[in-house]
Protein backbone atom coordinates (compact mmCIF):
# COMPACT_ATOMS: atom_id res chain seq x y z
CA UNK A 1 0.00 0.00 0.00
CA UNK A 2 1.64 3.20 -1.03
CA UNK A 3 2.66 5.79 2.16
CA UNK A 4 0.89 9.01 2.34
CA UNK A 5 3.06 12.30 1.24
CA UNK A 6 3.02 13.51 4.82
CA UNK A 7 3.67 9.92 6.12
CA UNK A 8 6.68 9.95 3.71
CA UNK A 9 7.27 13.65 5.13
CA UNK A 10 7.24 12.27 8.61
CA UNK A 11 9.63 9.21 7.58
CA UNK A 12 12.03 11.67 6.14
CA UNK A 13 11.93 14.62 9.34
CA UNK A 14 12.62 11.08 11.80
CA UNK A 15 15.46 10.17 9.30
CA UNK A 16 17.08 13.46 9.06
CA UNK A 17 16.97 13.89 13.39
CA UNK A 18 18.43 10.56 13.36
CA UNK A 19 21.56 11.75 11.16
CA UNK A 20 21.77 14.48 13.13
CA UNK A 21 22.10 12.97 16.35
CA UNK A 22 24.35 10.27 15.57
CA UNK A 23 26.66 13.02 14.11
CA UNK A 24 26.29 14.68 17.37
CA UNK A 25 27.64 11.62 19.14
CA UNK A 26 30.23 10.93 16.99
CA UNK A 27 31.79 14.57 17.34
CA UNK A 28 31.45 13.58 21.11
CA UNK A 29 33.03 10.15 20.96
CA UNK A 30 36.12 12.47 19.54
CA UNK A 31 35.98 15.24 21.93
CA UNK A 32 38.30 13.52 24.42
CA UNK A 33 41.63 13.20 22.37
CA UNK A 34 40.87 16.73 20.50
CA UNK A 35 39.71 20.09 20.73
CA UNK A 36 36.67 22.06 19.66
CA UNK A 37 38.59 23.55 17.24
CA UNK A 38 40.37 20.74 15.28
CA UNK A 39 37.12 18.88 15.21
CA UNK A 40 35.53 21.76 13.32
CA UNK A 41 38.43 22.26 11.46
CA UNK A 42 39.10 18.31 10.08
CA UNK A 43 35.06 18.12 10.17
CA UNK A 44 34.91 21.51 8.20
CA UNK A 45 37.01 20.36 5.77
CA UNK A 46 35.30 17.09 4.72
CA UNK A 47 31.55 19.29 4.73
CA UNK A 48 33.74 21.83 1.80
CA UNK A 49 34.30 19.22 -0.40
CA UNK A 50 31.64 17.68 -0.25
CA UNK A 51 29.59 20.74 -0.56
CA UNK A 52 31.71 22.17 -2.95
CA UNK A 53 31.28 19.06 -5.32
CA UNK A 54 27.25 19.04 -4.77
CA UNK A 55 27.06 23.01 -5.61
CA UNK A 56 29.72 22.73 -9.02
CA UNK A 57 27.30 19.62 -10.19
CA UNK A 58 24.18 21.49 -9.47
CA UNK A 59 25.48 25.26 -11.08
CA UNK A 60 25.12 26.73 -7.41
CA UNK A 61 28.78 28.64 -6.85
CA UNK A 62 29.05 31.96 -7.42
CA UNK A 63 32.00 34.55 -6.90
CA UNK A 64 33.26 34.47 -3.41
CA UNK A 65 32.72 38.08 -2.99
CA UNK A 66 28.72 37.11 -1.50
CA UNK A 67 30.82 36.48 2.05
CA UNK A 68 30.99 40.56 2.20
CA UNK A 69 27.05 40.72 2.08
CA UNK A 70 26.51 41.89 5.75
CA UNK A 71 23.42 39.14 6.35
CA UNK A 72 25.89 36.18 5.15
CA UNK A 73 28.89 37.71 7.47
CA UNK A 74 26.41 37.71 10.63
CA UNK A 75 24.94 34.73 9.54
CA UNK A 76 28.89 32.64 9.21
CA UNK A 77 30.26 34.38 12.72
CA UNK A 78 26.89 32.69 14.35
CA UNK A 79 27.61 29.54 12.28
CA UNK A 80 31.22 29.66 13.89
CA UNK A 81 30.33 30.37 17.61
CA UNK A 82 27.41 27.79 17.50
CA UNK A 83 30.00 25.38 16.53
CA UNK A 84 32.35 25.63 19.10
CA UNK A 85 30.43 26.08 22.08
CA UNK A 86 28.04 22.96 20.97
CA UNK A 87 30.98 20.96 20.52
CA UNK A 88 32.39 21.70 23.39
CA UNK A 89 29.34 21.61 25.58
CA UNK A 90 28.81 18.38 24.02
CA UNK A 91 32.14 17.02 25.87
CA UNK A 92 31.00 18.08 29.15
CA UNK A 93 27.20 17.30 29.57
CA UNK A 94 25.43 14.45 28.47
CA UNK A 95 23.67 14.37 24.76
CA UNK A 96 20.32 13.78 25.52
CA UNK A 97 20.46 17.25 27.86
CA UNK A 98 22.28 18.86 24.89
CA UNK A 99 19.62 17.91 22.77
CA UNK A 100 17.08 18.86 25.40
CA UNK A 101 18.10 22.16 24.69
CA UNK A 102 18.60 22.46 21.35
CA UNK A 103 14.82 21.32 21.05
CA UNK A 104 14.18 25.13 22.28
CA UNK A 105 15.54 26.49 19.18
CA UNK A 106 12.01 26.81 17.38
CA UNK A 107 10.41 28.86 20.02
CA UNK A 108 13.80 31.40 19.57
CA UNK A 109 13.51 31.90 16.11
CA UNK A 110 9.85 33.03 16.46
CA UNK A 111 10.69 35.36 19.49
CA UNK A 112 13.48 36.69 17.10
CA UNK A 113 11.15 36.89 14.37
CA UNK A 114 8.59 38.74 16.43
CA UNK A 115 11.24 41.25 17.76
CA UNK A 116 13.66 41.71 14.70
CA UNK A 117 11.45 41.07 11.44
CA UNK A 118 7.60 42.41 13.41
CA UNK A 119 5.77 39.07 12.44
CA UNK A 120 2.77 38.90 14.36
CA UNK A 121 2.92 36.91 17.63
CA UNK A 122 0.00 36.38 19.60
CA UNK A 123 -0.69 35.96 23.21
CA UNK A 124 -0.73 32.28 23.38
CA UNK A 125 2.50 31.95 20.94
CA UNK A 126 4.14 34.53 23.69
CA UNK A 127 2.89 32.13 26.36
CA UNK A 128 4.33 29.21 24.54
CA UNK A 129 7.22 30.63 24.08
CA UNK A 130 7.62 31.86 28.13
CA UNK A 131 6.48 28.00 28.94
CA UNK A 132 9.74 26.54 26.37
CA UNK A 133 12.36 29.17 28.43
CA UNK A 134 10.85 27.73 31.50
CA UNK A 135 11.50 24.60 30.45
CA UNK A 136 14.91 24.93 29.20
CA UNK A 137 15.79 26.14 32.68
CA UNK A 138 14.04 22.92 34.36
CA UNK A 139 16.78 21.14 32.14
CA UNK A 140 19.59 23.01 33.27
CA UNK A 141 18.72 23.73 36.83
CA UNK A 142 21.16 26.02 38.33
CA UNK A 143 22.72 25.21 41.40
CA UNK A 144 23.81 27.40 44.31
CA UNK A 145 26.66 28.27 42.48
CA UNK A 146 24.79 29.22 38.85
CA UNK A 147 24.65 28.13 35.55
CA UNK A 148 27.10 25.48 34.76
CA UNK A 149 30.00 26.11 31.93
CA UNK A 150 28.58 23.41 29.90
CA UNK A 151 24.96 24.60 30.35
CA UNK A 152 25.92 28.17 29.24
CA UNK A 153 27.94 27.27 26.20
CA UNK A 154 24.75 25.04 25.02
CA UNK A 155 22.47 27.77 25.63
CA UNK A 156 24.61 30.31 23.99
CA UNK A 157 24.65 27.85 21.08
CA UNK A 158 20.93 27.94 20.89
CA UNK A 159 20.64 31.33 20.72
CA UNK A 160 23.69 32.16 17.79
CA UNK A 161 22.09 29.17 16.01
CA UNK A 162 18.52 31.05 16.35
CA UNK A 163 20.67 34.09 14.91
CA UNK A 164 21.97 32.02 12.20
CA UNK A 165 18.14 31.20 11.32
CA UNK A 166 17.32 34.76 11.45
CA UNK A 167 19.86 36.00 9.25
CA UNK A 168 19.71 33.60 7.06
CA UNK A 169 15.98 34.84 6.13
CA UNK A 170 17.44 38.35 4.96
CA UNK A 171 19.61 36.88 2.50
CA UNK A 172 19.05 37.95 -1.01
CA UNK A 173 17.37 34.41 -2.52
CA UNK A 174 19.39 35.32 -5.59
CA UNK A 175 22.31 34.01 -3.83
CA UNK A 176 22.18 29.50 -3.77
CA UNK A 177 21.84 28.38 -0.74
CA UNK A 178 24.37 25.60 -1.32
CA UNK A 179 26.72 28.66 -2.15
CA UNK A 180 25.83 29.94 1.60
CA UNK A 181 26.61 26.49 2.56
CA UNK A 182 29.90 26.52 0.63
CA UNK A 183 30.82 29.64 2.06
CA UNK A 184 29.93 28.51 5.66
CA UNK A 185 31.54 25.63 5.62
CA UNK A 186 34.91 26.64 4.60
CA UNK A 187 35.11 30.02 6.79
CA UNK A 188 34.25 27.09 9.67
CA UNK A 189 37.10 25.26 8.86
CA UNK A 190 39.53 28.29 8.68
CA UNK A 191 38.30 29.25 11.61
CA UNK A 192 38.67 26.21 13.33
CA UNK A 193 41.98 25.99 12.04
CA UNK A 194 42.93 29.40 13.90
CA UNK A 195 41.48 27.94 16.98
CA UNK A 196 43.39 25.02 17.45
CA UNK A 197 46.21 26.27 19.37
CA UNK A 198 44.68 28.66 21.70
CA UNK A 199 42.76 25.56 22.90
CA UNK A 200 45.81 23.63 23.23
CA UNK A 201 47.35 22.60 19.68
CA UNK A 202 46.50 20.06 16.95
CA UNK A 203 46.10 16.31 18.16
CA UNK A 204 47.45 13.15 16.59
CA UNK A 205 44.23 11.69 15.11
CA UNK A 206 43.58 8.01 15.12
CA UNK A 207 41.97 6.38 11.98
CA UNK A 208 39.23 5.95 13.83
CA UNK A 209 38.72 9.48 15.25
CA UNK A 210 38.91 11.01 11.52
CA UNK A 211 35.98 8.22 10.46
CA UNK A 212 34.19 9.04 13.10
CA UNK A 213 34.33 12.80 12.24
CA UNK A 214 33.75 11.69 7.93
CA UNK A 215 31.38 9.85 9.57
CA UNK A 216 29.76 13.05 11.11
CA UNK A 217 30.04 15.52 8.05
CA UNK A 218 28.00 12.60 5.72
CA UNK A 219 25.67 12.28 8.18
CA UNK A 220 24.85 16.09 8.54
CA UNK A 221 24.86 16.39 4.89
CA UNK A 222 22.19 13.56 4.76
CA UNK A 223 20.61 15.19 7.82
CA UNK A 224 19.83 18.26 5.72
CA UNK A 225 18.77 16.30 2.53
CA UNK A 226 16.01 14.59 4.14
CA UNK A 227 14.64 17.55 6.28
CA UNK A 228 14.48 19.45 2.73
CA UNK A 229 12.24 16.09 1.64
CA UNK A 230 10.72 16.57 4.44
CA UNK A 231 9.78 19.48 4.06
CA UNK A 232 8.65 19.52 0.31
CA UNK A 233 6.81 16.45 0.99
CA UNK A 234 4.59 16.54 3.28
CA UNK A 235 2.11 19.59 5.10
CA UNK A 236 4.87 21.53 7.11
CA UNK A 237 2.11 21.61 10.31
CA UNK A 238 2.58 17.51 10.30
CA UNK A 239 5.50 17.14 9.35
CA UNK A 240 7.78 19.69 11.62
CA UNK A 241 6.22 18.05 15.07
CA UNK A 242 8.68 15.12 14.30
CA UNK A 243 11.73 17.16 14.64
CA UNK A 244 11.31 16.10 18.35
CA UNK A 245 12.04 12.74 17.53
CA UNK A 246 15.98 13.77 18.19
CA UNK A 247 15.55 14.12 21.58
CA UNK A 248 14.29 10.35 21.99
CA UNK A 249 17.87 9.39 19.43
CA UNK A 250 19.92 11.39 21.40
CA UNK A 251 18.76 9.98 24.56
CA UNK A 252 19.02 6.24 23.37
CA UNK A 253 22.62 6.62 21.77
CA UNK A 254 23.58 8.23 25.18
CA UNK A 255 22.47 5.19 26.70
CA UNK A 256 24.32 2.65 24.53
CA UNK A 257 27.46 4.59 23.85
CA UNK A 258 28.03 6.62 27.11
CA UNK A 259 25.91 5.31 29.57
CA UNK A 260 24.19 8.51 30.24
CA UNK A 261 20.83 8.14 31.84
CA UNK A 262 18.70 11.33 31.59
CA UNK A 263 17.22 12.07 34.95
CA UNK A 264 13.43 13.06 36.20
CA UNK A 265 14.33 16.57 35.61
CA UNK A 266 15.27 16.38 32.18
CA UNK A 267 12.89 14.61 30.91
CA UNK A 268 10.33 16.87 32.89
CA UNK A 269 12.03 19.97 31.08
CA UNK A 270 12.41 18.13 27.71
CA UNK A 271 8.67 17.01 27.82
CA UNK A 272 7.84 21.05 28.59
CA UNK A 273 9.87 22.16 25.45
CA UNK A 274 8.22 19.71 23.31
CA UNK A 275 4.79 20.45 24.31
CA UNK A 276 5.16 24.73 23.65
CA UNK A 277 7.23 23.56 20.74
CA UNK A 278 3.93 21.67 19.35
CA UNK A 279 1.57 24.04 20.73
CA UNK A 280 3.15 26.98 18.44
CA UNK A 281 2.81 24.41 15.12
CA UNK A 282 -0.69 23.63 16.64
CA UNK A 283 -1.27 27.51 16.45
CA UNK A 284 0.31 27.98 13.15
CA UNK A 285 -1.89 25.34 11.61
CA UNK A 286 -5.01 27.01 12.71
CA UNK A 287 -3.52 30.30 10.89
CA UNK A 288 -2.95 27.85 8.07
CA UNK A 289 0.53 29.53 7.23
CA UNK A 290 3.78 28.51 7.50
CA UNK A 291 5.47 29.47 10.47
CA UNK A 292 8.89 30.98 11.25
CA UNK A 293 9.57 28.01 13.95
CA UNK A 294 9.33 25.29 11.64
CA UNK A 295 11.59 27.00 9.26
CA UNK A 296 14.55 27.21 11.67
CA UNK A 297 17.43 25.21 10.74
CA UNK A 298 17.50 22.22 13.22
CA UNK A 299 21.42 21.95 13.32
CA UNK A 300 24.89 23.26 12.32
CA UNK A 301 25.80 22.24 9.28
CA UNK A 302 29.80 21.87 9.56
């Protein structure tokens, strides 16, 4: 019996939050023998050529010069610090609370949207949205002593990624977005490159570390693929909802590969997220127009 198109849409969302979580754990199985900034740069590098080769087949590069175009220099400096302090918050807590998070990243981009760009916001989107932040702090719960390093660097990632999203939306759409891509992922790696030694000098990598980071880069590319499926598949309100299916990934490959149990206050926070998350696609639907939150990209690409 043939699939529905927004059963297909649905297969393709799961698909592309699977990639993206078992990229996210294989950038953390490396974490330990190298730094943030060699892992973007070695992971950087693979994502160019690889997006390089996809944009030459497909006519998409254009002259270099489009990095001076103010949106695409905001949007690559959020691409860069998003990067590092995910990474590197994904060395210190476990995934699934990273991912816990990250889920949060929807109800950001329409707060930006609302503030930066005017869209119209109503009451129970705003309440939504208050609801998520109160949920993102049940996840992180600070202690006497604050916020914890790692919980910081993953929120600050969360909200340069929502920047990314943001900026990304004033591009001019004569400009490829595989070109954007091109352009992001190389200025990552360069970056990264630059960052090695002030966080402590390139690493000898193992042949297992660099396929575990290839690994990582095919899997985000893939990641990306299917979410555009996704998205072009099936009706955005059923389809985006399944986004959430990364937290229950990142939770189970935590489990297997790092023994990392998520406790009662994690899941209590992550089940808070998700629900304001669905209420604002709930709300959306009734609109019957696309929103802003389910246009957010879900991840960083390099």
């Amino acid at each position: 019996m043939p699939r529905s198109r927004n059963t297909q849409g649905a297969i393709y969302m799961s698909a592309a939050m699977a990639g993206f979580s078992c990229s996210d754990a294989l950038s953390k199985s490396v974490i330990s023998s190298m730094n943030a900034g060699q892992i973007m740069c070695i992971r950087g590098l693979f994502t160019s050529i690889f997006v390089y080769i996809i944009a030459h087949r497909m006519g998409a590069l254009r002259p270099w010069r489009i990095i001076l175009h103010p949106a695409v220099i905001i949007r690559v400096v959020c691409e860069i610090l998003a990067a590092v302090t995910y990474i590197t918050a994904l060395g210190m807590m476990p995934i699934a609370n990273a991912s816990a998070i990250l889920q949060s990243l929807p109800l950001l981009v329409t707060l930006g949207a609302a503030l930066f760009f005017g869209e119209p916001v109503g009451w129970r989107r705003w309440s939504a949205i208050i609801v998520g932040l109160i949920g993102v702090m049940v996840i992180i719960r600070p202690g006497a002593d604050g916020f914890t390093i790692a919980a910081l660097l993953c929120v600050a990632s969360v909200l340069v990624t929502a920047g990314r999203d943001l900026a990304t939306r004033t591009i001019s759409p004569e400009i490829p977005s595989l070109m954007i891509t091109v352009v992001t992922a190389v200025s990552v790696t360069i970056f990264g490159a630059l960052l090695t030694p002030v966080l402590g000098g390139w690493s000898p990598v193992s042949v297992t570390s660099l396929s575990h980071i290839l690994l990582a880069a095919i899997l985000v590319l893939i990641g990306y693929q299917t979410v555009i499926m996704a998205m072009r598949t099936g009706e955005i309100s059923f389809v985006a909802p399944f986004r959430y299916t990364g937290l229950i990934f990142s939770a189970l490959l935590g489990l297997v590969f790092f023994a990392e149990r998520p406790d009662s206050w994690t899941l209590i926070g992550a089940a808070i997220v998700i629900a304001s998350g669905l209420y604002t696609f709930y709300r959306e639907a009734k609109r019957h127009v696309a929103p802003v939150a389910q246009e957010s990209e879900p991840r960083t690409p390099v």
